[in-house]
N, C-alpha and C. Protein backbone atom coordinates (compact mmCIF):
# COMPACT_ATOMS: atom_id res chain seq x y z
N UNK A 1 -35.04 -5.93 -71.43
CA UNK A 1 -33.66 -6.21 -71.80
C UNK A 1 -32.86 -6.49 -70.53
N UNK A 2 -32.23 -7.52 -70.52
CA UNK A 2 -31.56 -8.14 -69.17
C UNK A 2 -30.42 -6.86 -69.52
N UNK A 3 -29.52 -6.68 -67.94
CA UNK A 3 -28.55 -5.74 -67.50
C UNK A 3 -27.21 -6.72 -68.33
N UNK A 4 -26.49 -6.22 -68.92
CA UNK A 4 -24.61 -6.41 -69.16
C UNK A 4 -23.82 -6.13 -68.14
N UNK A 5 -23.21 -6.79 -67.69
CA UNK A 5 -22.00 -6.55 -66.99
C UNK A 5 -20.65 -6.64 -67.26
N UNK A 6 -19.84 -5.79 -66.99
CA UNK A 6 -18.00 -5.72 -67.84
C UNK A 6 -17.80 -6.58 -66.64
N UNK A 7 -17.30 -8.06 -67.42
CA UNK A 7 -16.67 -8.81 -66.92
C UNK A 7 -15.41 -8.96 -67.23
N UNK A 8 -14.47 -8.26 -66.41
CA UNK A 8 -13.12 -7.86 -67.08
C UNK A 8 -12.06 -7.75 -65.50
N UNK A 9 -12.41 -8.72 -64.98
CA UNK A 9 -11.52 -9.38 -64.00
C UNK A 9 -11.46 -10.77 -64.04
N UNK A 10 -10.43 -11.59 -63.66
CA UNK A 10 -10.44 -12.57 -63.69
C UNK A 10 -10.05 -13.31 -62.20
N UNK A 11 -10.99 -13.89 -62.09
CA UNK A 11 -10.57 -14.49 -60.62
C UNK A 11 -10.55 -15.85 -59.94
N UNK A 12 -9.65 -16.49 -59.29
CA UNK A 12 -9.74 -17.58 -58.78
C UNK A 12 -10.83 -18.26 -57.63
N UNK A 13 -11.45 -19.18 -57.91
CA UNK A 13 -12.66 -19.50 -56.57
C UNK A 13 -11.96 -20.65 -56.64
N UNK A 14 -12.06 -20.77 -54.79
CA UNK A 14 -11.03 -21.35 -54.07
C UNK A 14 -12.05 -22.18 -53.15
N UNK A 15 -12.09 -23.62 -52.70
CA UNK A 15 -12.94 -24.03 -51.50
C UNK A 15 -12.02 -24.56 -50.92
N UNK A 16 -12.24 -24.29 -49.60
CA UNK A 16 -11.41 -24.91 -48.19
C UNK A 16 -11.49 -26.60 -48.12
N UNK A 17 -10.52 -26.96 -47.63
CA UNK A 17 -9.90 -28.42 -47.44
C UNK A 17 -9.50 -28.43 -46.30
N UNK A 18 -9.71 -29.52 -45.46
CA UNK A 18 -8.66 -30.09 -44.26
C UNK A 18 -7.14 -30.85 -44.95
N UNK A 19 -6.32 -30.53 -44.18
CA UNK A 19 -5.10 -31.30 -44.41
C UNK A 19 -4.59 -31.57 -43.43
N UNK A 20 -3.63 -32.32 -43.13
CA UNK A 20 -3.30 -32.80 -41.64
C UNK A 20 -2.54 -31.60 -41.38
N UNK A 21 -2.15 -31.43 -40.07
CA UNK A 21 -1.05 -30.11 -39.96
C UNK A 21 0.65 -30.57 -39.22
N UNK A 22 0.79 -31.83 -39.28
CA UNK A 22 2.06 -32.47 -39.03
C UNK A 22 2.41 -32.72 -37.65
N UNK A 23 1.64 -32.13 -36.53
CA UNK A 23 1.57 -32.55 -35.61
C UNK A 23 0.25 -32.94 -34.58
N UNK A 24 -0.59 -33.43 -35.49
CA UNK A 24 -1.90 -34.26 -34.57
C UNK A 24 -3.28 -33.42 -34.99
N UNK A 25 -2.88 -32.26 -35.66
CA UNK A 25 -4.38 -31.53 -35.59
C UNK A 25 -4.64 -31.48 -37.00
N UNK A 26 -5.69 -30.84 -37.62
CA UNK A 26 -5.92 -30.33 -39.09
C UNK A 26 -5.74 -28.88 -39.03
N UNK A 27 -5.19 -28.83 -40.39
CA UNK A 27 -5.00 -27.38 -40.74
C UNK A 27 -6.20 -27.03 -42.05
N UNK A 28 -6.68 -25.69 -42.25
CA UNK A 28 -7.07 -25.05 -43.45
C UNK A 28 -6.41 -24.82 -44.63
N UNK A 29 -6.23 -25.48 -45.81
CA UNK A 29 -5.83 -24.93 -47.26
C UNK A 29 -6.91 -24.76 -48.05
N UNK A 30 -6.28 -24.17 -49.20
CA UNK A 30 -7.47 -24.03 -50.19
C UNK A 30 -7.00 -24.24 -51.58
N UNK A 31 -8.03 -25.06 -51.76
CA UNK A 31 -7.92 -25.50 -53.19
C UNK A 31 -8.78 -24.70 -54.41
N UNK A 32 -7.67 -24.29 -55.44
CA UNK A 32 -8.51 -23.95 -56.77
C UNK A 32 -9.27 -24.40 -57.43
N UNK A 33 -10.86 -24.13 -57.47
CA UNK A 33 -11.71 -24.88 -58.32
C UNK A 33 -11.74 -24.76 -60.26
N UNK A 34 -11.47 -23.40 -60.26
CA UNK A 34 -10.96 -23.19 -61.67
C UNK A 34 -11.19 -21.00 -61.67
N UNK A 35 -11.53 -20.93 -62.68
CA UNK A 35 -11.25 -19.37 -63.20
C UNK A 35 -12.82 -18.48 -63.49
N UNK A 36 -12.94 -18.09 -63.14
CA UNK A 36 -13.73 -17.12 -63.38
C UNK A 36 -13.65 -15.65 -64.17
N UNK A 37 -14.56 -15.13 -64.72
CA UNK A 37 -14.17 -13.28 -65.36
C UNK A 37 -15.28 -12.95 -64.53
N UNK A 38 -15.31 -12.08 -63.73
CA UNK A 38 -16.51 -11.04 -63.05
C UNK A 38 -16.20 -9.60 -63.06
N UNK A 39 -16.98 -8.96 -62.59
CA UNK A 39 -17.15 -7.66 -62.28
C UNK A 39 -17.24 -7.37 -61.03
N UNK A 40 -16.05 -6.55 -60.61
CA UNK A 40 -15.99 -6.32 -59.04
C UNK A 40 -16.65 -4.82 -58.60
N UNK A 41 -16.91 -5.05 -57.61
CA UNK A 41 -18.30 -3.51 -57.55
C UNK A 41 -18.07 -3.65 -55.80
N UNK A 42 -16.92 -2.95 -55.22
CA UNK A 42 -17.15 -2.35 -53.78
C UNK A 42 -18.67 -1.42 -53.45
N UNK A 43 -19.08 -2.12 -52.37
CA UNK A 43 -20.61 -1.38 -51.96
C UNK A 43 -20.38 -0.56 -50.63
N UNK A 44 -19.35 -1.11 -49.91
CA UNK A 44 -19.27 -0.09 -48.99
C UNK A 44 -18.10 -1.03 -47.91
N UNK A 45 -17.45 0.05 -47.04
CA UNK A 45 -16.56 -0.23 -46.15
C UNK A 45 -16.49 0.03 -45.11
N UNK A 46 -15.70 -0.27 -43.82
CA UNK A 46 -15.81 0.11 -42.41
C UNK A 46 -14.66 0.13 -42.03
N UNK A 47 -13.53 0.87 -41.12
CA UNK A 47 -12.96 0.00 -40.18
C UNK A 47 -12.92 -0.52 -38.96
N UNK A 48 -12.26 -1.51 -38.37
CA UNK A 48 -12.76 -2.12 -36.91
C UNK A 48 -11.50 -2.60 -36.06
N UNK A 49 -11.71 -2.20 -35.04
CA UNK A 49 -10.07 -2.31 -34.25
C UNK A 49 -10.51 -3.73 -33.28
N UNK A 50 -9.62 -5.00 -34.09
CA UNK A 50 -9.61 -6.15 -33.03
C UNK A 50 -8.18 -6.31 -32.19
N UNK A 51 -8.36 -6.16 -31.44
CA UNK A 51 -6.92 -6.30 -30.70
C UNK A 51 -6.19 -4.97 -30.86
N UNK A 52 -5.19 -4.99 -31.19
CA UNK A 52 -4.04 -3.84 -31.44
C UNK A 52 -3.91 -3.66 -32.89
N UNK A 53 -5.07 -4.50 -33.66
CA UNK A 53 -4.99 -4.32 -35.62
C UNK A 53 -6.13 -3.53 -35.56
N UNK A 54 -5.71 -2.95 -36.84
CA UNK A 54 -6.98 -2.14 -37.18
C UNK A 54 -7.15 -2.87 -38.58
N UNK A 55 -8.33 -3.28 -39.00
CA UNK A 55 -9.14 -3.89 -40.10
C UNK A 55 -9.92 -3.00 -40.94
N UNK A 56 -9.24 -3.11 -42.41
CA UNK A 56 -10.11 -2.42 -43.40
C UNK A 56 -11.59 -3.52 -43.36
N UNK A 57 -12.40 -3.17 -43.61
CA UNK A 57 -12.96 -4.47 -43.55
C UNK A 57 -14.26 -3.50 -45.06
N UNK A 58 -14.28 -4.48 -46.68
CA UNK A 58 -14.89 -3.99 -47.09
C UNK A 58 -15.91 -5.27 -47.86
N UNK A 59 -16.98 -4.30 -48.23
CA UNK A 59 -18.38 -5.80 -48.62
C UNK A 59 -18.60 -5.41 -50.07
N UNK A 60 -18.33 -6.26 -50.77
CA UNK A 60 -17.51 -5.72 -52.01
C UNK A 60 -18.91 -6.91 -53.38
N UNK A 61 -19.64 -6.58 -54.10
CA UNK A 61 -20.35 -7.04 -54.66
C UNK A 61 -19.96 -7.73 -56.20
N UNK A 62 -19.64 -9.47 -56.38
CA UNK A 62 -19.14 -10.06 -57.09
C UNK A 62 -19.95 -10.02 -58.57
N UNK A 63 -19.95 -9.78 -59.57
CA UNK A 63 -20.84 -10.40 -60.69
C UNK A 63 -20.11 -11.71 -61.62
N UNK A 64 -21.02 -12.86 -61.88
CA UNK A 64 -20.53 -13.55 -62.56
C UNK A 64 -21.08 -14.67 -63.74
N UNK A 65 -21.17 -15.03 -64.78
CA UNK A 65 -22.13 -15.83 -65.33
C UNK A 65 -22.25 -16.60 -64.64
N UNK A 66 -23.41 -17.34 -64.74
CA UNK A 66 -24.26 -18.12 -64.16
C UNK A 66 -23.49 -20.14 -64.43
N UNK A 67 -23.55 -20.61 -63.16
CA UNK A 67 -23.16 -22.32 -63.95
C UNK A 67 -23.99 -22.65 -63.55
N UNK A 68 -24.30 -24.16 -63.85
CA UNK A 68 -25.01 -25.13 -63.58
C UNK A 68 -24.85 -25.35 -61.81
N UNK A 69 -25.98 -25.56 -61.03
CA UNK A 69 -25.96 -25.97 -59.95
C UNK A 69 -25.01 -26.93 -59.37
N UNK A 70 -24.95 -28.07 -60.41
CA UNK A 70 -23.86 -29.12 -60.14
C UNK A 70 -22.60 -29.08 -60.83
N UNK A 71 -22.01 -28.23 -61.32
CA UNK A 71 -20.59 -27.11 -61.65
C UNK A 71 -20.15 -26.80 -60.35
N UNK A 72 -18.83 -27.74 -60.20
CA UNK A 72 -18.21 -27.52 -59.24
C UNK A 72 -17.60 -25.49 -59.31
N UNK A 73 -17.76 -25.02 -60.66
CA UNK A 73 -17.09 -23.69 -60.97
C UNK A 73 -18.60 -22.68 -60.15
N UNK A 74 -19.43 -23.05 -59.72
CA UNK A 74 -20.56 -22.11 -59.08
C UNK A 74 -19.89 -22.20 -57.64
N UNK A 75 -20.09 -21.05 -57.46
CA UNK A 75 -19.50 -20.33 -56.76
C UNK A 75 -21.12 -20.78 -54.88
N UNK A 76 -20.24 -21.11 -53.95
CA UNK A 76 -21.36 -21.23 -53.05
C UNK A 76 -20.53 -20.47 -51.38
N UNK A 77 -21.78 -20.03 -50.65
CA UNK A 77 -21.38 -19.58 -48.94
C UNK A 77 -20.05 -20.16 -48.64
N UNK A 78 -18.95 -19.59 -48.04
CA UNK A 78 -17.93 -20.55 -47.40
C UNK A 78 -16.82 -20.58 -48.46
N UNK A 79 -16.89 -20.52 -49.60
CA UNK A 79 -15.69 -20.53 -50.58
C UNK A 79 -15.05 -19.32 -50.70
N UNK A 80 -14.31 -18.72 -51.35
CA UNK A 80 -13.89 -17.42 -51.71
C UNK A 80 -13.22 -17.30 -53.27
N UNK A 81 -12.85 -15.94 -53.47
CA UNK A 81 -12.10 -15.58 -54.37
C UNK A 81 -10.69 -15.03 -54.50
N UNK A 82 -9.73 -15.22 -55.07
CA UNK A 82 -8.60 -14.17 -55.07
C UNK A 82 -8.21 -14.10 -56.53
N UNK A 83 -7.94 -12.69 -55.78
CA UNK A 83 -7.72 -11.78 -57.26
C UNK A 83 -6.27 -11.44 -56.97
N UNK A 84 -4.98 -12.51 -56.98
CA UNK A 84 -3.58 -12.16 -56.75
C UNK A 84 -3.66 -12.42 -55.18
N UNK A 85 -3.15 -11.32 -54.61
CA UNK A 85 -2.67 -11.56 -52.55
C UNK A 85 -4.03 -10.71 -52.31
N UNK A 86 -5.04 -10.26 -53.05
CA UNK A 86 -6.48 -10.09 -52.16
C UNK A 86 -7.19 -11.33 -52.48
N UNK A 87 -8.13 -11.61 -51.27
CA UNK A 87 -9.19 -12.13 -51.01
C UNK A 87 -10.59 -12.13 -50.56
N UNK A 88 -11.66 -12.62 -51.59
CA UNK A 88 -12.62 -12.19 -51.54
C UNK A 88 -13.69 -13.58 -51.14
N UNK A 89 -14.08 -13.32 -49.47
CA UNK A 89 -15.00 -14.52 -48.75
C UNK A 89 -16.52 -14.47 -48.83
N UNK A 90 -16.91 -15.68 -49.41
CA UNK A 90 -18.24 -15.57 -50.14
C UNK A 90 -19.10 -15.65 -48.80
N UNK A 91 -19.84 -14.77 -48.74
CA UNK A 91 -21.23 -14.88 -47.94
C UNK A 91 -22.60 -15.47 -48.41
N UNK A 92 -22.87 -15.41 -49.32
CA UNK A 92 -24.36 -15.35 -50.07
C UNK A 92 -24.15 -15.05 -51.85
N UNK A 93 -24.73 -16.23 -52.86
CA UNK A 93 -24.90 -15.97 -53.59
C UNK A 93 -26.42 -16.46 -54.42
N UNK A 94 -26.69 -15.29 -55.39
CA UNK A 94 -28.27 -15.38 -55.85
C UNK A 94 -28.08 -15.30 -57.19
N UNK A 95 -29.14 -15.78 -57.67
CA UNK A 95 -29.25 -15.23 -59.73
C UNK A 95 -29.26 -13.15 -59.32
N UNK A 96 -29.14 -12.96 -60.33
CA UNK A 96 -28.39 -11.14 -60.93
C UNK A 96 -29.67 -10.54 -61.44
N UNK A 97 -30.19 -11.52 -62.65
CA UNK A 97 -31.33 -10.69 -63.08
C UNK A 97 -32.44 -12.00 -63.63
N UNK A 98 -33.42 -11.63 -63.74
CA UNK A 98 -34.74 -12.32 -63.67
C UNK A 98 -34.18 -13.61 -65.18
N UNK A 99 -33.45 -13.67 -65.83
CA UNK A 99 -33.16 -14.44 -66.82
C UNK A 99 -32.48 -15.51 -66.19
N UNK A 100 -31.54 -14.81 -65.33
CA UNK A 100 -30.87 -16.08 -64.83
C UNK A 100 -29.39 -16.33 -65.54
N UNK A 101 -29.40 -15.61 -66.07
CA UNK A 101 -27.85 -15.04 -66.99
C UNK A 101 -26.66 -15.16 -66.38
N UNK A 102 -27.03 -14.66 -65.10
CA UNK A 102 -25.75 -14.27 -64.14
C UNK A 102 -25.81 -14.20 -62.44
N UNK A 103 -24.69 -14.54 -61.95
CA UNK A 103 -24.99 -14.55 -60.25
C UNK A 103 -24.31 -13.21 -59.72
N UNK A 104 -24.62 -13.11 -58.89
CA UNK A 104 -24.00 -11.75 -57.78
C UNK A 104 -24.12 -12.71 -56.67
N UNK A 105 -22.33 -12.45 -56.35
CA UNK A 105 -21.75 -12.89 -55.12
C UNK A 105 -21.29 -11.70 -54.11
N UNK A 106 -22.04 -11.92 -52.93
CA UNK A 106 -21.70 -10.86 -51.73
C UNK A 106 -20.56 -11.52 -51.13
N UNK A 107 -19.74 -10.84 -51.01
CA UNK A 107 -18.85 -11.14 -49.97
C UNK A 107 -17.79 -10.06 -49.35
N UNK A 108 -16.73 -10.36 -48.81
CA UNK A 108 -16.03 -9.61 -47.70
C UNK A 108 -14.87 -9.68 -47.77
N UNK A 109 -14.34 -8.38 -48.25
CA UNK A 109 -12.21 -8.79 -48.21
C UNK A 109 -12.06 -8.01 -46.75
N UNK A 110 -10.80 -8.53 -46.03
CA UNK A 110 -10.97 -7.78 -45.28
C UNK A 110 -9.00 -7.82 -45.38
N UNK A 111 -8.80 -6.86 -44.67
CA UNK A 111 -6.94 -6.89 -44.68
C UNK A 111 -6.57 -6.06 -43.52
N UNK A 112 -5.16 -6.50 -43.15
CA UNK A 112 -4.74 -5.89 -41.88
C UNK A 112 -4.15 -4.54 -42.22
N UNK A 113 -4.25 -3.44 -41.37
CA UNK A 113 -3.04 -1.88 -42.49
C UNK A 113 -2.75 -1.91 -41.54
């Protein structure tokens, strides 16, 4: 019997764009690819002092049905998620369970306190 997951978040996956930045260089935006429902599952956290910030920094484990490879809505390395003003940066994503039902996305919110 394949695993269920409470998919009872809803979240935005976002892929990065160049845009000009108004004076000669490119800037980073991000564009909405569409909506997702997953299951959010923190696996573990750290913090890390860069500079004079200190960084929550946590690796937080995505669940989500499965799309088609060529579904711009599949989720790939380099894109992210937000769930409102958090953000969640995709590292690695794989099939969930041997059916193929569903993906688990690793990735990384991290925020300044």
């Amino acid at each position: 019997m394949a695993r269920r997951w409470r998919l009872n978040r809803r979240l935005v996956l976002e892929a990065a764009e160049a845009a000009p930045d108004g004076i000669g260089g490119i800037a980073r935006t991000w564009a909405p690819l569409g909506l997702v429902w997953a299951a959010v599952d923190p696996v573990a956290g750290r913090s890390e002092r860069i500079g004079a910030t200190d960084l929550a920094r946590l690796r937080v484990r995505i669940i989500i049905r499965n799309q088609r490879r060529s579904s711009p809505a599949r989720p790939q390395a380099g894109q992210r998620f937000r769930d409102g003003a958090r953000l969640f940066d995709i590292e690695a994503v794989a099939e969930a369970d041997p059916r193929g039902g569903y993906l688990v996305c690793w990735t990384r919110e991290g925020q300044a306190r």
